[in-house]
PDB file of N, CA and C in Angstrom:
ATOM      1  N   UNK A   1     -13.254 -10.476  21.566  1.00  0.00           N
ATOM      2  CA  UNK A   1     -14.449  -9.683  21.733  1.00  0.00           C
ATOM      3  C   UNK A   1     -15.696 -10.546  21.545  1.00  0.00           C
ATOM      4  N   UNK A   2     -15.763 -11.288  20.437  1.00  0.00           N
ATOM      5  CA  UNK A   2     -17.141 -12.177  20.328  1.00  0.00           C
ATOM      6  C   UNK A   2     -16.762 -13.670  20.660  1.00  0.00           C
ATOM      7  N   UNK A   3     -15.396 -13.845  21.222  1.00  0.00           N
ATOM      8  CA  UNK A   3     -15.575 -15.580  21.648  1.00  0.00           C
ATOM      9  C   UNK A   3     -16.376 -15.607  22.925  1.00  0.00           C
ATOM     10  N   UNK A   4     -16.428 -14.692  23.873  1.00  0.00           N
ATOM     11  CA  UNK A   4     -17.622 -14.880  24.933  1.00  0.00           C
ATOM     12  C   UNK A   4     -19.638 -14.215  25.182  1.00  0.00           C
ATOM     13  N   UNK A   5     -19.958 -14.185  23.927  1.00  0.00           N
ATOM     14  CA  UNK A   5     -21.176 -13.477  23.744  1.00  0.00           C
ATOM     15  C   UNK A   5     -22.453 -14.786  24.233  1.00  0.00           C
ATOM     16  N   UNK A   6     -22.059 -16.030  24.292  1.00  0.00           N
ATOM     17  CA  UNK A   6     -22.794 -16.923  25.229  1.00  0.00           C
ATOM     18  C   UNK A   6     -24.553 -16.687  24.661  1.00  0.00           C
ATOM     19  N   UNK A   7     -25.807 -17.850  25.042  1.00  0.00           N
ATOM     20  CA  UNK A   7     -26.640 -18.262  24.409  1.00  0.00           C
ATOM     21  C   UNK A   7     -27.567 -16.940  25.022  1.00  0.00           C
ATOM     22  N   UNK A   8     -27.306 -15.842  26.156  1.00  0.00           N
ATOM     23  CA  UNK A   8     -28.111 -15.073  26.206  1.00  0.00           C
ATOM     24  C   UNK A   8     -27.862 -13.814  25.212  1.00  0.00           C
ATOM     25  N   UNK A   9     -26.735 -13.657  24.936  1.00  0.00           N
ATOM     26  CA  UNK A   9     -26.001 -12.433  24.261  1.00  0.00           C
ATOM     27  C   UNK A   9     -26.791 -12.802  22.771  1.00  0.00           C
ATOM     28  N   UNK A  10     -26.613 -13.850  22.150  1.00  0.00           N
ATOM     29  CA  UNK A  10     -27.466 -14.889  20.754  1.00  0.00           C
ATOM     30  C   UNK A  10     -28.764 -14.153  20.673  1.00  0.00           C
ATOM     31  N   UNK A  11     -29.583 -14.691  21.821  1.00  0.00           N
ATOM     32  CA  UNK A  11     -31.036 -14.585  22.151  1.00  0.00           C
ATOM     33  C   UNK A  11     -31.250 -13.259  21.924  1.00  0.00           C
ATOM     34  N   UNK A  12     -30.582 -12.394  22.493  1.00  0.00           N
ATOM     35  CA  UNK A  12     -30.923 -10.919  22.604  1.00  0.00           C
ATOM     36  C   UNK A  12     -30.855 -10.488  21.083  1.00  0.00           C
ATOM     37  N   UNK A  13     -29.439 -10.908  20.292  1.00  0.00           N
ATOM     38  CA  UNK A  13     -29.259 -10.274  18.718  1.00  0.00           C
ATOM     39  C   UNK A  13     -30.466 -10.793  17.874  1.00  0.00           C
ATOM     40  N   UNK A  14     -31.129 -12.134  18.121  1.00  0.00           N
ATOM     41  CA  UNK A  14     -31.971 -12.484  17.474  1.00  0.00           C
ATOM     42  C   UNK A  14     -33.152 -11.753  17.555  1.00  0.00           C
ATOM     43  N   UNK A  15     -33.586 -11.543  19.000  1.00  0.00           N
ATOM     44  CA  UNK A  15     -34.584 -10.968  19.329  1.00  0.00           C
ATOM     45  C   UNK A  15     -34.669  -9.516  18.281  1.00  0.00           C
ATOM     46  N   UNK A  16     -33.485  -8.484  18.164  1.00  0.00           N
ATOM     47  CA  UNK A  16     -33.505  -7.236  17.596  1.00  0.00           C
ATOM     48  C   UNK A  16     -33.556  -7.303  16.463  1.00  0.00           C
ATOM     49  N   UNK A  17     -32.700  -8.241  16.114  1.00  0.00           N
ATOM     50  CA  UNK A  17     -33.052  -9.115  14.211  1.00  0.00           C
ATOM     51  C   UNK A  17     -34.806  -9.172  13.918  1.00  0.00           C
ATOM     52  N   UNK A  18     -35.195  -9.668  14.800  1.00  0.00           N
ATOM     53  CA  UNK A  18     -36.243  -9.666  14.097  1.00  0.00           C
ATOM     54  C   UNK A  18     -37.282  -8.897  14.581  1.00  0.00           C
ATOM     55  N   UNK A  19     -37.051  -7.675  15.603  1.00  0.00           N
ATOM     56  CA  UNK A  19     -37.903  -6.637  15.607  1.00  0.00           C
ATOM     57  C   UNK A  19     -37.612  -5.648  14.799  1.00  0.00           C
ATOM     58  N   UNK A  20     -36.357  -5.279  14.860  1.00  0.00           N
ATOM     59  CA  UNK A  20     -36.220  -4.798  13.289  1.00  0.00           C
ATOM     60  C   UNK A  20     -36.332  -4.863  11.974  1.00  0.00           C
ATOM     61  N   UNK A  21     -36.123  -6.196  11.387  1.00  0.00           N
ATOM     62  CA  UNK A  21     -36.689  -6.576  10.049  1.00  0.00           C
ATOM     63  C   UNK A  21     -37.866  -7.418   9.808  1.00  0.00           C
ATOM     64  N   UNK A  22     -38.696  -7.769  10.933  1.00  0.00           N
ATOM     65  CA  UNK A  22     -39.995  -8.694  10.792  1.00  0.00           C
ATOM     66  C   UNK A  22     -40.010 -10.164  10.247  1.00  0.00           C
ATOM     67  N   UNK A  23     -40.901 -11.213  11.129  1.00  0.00           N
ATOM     68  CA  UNK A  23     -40.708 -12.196  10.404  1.00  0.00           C
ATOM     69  C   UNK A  23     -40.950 -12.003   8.855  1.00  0.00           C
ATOM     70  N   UNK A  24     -41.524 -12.075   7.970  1.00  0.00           N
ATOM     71  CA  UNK A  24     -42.009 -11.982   6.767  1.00  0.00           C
ATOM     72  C   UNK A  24     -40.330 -11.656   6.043  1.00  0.00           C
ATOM     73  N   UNK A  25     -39.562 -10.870   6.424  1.00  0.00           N
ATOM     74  CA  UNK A  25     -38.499 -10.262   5.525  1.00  0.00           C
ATOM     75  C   UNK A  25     -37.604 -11.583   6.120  1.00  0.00           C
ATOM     76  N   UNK A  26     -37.145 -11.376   7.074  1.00  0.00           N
ATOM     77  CA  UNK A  26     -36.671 -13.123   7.748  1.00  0.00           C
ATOM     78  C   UNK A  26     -36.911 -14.063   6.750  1.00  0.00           C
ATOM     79  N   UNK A  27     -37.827 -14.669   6.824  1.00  0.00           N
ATOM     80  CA  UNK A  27     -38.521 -15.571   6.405  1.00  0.00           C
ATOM     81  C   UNK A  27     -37.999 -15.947   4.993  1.00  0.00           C
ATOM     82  N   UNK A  28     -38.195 -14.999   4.103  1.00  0.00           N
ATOM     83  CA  UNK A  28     -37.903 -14.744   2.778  1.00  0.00           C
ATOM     84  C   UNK A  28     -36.297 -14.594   2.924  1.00  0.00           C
ATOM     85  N   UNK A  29     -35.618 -13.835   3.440  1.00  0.00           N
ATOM     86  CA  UNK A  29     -34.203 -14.129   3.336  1.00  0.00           C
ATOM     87  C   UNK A  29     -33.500 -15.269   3.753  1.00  0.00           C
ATOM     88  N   UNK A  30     -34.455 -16.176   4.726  1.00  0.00           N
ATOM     89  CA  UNK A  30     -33.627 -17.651   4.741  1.00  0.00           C
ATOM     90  C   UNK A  30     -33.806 -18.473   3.661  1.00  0.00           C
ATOM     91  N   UNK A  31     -34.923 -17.893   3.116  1.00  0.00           N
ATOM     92  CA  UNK A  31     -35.454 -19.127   1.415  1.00  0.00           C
ATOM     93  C   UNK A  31     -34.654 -18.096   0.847  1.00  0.00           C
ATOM     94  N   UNK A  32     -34.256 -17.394   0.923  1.00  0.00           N
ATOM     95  CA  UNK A  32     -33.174 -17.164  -0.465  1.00  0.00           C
ATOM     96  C   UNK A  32     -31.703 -17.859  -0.538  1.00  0.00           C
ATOM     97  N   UNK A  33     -31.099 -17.950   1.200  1.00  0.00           N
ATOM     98  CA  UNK A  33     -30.015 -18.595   1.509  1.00  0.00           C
ATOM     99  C   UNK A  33     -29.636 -19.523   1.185  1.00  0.00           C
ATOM    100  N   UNK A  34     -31.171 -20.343   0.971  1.00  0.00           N
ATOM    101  CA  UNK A  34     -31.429 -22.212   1.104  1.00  0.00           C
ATOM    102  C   UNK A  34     -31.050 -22.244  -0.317  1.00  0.00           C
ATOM    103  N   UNK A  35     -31.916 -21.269  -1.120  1.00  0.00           N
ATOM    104  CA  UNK A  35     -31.616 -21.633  -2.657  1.00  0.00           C
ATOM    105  C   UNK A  35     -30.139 -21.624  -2.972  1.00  0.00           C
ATOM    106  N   UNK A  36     -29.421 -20.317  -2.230  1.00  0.00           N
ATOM    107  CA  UNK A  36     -28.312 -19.646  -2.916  1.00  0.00           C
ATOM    108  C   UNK A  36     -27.137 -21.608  -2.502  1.00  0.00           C
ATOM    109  N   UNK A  37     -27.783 -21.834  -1.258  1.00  0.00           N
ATOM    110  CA  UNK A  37     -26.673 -23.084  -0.702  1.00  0.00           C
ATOM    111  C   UNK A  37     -26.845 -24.299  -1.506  1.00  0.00           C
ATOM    112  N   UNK A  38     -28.141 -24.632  -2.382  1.00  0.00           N
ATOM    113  CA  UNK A  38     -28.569 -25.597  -3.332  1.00  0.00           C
ATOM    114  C   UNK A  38     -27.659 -24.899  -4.707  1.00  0.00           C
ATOM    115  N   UNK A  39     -27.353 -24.311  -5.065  1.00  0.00           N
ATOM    116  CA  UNK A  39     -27.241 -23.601  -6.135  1.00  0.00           C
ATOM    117  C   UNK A  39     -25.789 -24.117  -5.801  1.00  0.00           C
ATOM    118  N   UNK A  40     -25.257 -23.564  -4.760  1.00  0.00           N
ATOM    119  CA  UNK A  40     -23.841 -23.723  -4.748  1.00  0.00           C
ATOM    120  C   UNK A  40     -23.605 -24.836  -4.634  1.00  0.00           C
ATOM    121  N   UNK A  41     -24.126 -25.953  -3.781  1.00  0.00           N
ATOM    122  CA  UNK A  41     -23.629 -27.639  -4.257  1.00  0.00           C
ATOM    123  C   UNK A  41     -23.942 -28.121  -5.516  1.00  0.00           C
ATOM    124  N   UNK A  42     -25.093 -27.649  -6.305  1.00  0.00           N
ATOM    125  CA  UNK A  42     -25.312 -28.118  -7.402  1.00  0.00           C
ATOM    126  C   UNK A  42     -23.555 -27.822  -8.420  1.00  0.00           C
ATOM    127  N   UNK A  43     -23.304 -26.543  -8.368  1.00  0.00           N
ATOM    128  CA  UNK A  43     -22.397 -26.399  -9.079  1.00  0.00           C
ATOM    129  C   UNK A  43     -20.726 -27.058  -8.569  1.00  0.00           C
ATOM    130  N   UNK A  44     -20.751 -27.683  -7.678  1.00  0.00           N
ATOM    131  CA  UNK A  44     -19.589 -28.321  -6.966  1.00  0.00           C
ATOM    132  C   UNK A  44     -19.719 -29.734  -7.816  1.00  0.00           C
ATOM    133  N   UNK A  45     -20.946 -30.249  -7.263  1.00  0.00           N
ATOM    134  CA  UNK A  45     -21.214 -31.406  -7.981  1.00  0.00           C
ATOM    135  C   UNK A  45     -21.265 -31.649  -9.453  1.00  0.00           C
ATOM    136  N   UNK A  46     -21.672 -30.231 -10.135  1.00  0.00           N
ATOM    137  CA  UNK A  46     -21.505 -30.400 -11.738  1.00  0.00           C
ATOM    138  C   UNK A  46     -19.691 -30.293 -11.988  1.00  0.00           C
ATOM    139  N   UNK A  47     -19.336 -29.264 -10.868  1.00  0.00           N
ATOM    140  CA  UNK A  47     -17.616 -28.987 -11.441  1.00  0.00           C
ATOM    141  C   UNK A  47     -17.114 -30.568 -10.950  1.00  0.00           C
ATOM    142  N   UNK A  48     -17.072 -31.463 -10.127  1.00  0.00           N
ATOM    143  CA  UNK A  48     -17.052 -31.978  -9.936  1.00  0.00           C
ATOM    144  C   UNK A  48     -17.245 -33.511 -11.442  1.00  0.00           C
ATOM    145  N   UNK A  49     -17.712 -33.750 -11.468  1.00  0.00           N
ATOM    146  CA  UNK A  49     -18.626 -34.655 -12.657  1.00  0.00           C
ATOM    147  C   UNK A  49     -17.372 -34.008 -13.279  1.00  0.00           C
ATOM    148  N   UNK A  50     -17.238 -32.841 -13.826  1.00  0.00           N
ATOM    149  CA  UNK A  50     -16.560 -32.731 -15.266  1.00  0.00           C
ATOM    150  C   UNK A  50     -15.714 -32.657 -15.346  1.00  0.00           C
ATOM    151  N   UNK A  51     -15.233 -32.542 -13.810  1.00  0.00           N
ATOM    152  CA  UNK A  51     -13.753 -32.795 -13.603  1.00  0.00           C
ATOM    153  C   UNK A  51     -13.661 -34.727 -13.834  1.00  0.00           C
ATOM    154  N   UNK A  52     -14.370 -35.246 -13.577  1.00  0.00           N
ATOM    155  CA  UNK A  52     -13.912 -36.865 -13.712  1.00  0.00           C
ATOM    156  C   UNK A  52     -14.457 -37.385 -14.958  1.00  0.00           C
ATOM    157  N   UNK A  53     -15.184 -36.743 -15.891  1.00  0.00           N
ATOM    158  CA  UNK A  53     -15.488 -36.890 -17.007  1.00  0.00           C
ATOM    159  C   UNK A  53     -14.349 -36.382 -18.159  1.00  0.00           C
ATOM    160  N   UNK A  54     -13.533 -35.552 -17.865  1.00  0.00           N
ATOM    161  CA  UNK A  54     -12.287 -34.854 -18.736  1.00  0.00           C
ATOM    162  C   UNK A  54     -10.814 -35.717 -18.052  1.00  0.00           C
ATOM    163  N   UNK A  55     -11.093 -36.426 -16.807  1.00  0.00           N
ATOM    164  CA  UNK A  55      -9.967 -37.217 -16.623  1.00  0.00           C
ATOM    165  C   UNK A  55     -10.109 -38.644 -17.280  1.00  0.00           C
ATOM    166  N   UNK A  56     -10.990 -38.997 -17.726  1.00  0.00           N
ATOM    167  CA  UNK A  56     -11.420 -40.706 -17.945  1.00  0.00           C
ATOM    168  C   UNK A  56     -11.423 -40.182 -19.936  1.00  0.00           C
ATOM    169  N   UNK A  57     -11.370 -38.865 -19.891  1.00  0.00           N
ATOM    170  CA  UNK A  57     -11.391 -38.890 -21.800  1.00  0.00           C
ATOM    171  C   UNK A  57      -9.954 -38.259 -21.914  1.00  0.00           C
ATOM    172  N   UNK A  58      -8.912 -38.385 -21.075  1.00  0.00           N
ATOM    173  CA  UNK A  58      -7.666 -37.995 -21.057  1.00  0.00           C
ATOM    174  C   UNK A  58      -6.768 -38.741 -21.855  1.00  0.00           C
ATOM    175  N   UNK A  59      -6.060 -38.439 -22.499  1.00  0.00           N
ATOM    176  CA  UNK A  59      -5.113 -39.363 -22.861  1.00  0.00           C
ATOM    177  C   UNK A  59      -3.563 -38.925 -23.447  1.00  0.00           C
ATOM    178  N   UNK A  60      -2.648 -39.408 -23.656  1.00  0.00           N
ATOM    179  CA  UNK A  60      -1.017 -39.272 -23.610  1.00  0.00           C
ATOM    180  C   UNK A  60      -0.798 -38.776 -25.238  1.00  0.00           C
ATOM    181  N   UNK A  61      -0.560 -37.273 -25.273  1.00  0.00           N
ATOM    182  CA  UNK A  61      -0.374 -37.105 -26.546  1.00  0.00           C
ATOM    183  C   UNK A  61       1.000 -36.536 -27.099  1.00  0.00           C
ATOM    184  N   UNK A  62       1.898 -37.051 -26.243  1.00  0.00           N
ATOM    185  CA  UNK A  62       3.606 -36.845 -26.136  1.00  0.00           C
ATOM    186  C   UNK A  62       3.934 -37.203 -27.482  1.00  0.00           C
ATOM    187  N   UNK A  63       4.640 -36.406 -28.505  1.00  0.00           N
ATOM    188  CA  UNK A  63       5.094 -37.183 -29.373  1.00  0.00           C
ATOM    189  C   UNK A  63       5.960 -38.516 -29.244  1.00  0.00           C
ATOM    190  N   UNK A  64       6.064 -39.446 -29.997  1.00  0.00           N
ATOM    191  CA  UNK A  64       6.709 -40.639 -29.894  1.00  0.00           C
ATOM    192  C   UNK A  64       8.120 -40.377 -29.674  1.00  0.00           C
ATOM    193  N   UNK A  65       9.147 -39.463 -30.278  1.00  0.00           N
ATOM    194  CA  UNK A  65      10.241 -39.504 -30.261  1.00  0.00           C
ATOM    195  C   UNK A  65      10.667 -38.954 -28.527  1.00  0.00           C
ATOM    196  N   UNK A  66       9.805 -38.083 -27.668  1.00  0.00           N
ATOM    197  CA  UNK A  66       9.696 -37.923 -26.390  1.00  0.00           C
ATOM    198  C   UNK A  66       9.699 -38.873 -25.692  1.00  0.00           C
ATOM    199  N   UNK A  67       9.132 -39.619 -26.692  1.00  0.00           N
ATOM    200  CA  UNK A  67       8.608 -40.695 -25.054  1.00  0.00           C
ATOM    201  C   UNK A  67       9.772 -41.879 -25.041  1.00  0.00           C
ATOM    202  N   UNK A  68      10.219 -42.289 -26.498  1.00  0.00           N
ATOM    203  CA  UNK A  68      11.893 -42.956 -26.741  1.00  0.00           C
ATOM    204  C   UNK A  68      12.592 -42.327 -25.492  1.00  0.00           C
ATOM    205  N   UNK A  69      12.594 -41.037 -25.434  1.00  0.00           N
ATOM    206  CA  UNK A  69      14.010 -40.455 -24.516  1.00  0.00           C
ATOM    207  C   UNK A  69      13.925 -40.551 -23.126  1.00  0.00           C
ATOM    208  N   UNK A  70      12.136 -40.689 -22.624  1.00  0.00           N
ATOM    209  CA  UNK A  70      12.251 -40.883 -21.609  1.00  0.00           C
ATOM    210  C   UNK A  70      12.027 -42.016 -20.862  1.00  0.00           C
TER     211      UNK A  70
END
């Protein structure tokens, strides 16, 4: 149903997008997007970091008599 809606079918939804909600509301909902997409790499990049910060303070805490057996 929508793999053939092509760059005039686009044009037209945009066009009603924004006679219906006005630039100004537009406008403001793409700066909210931008933030929400900064927000979300920020937190990739922090999960990230602490994921390689908790692997480099890792270390082998097998008791000794375990580690004989294996």
């Amino acid at each position: 149903m929508l793999n053939n809606i092509g760059l005039p079918g686009l044009l037209l939804i945009a066009v009603v997008v924004l006679v219906l909600f006005g630039r100004g509301k537009i406008s403001s909902l793409m700066g909210e997007v931008g933030k929400g997409i900064t927000a979300f790499k920020k937190g990739v990049k922090d999960g990230t970091q602490e994921l390689e910060d908790n692997s480099a303070d890792a270390r082998d805490v097998t008791p000794a008599e375990e580690k004989d057996k294996a």
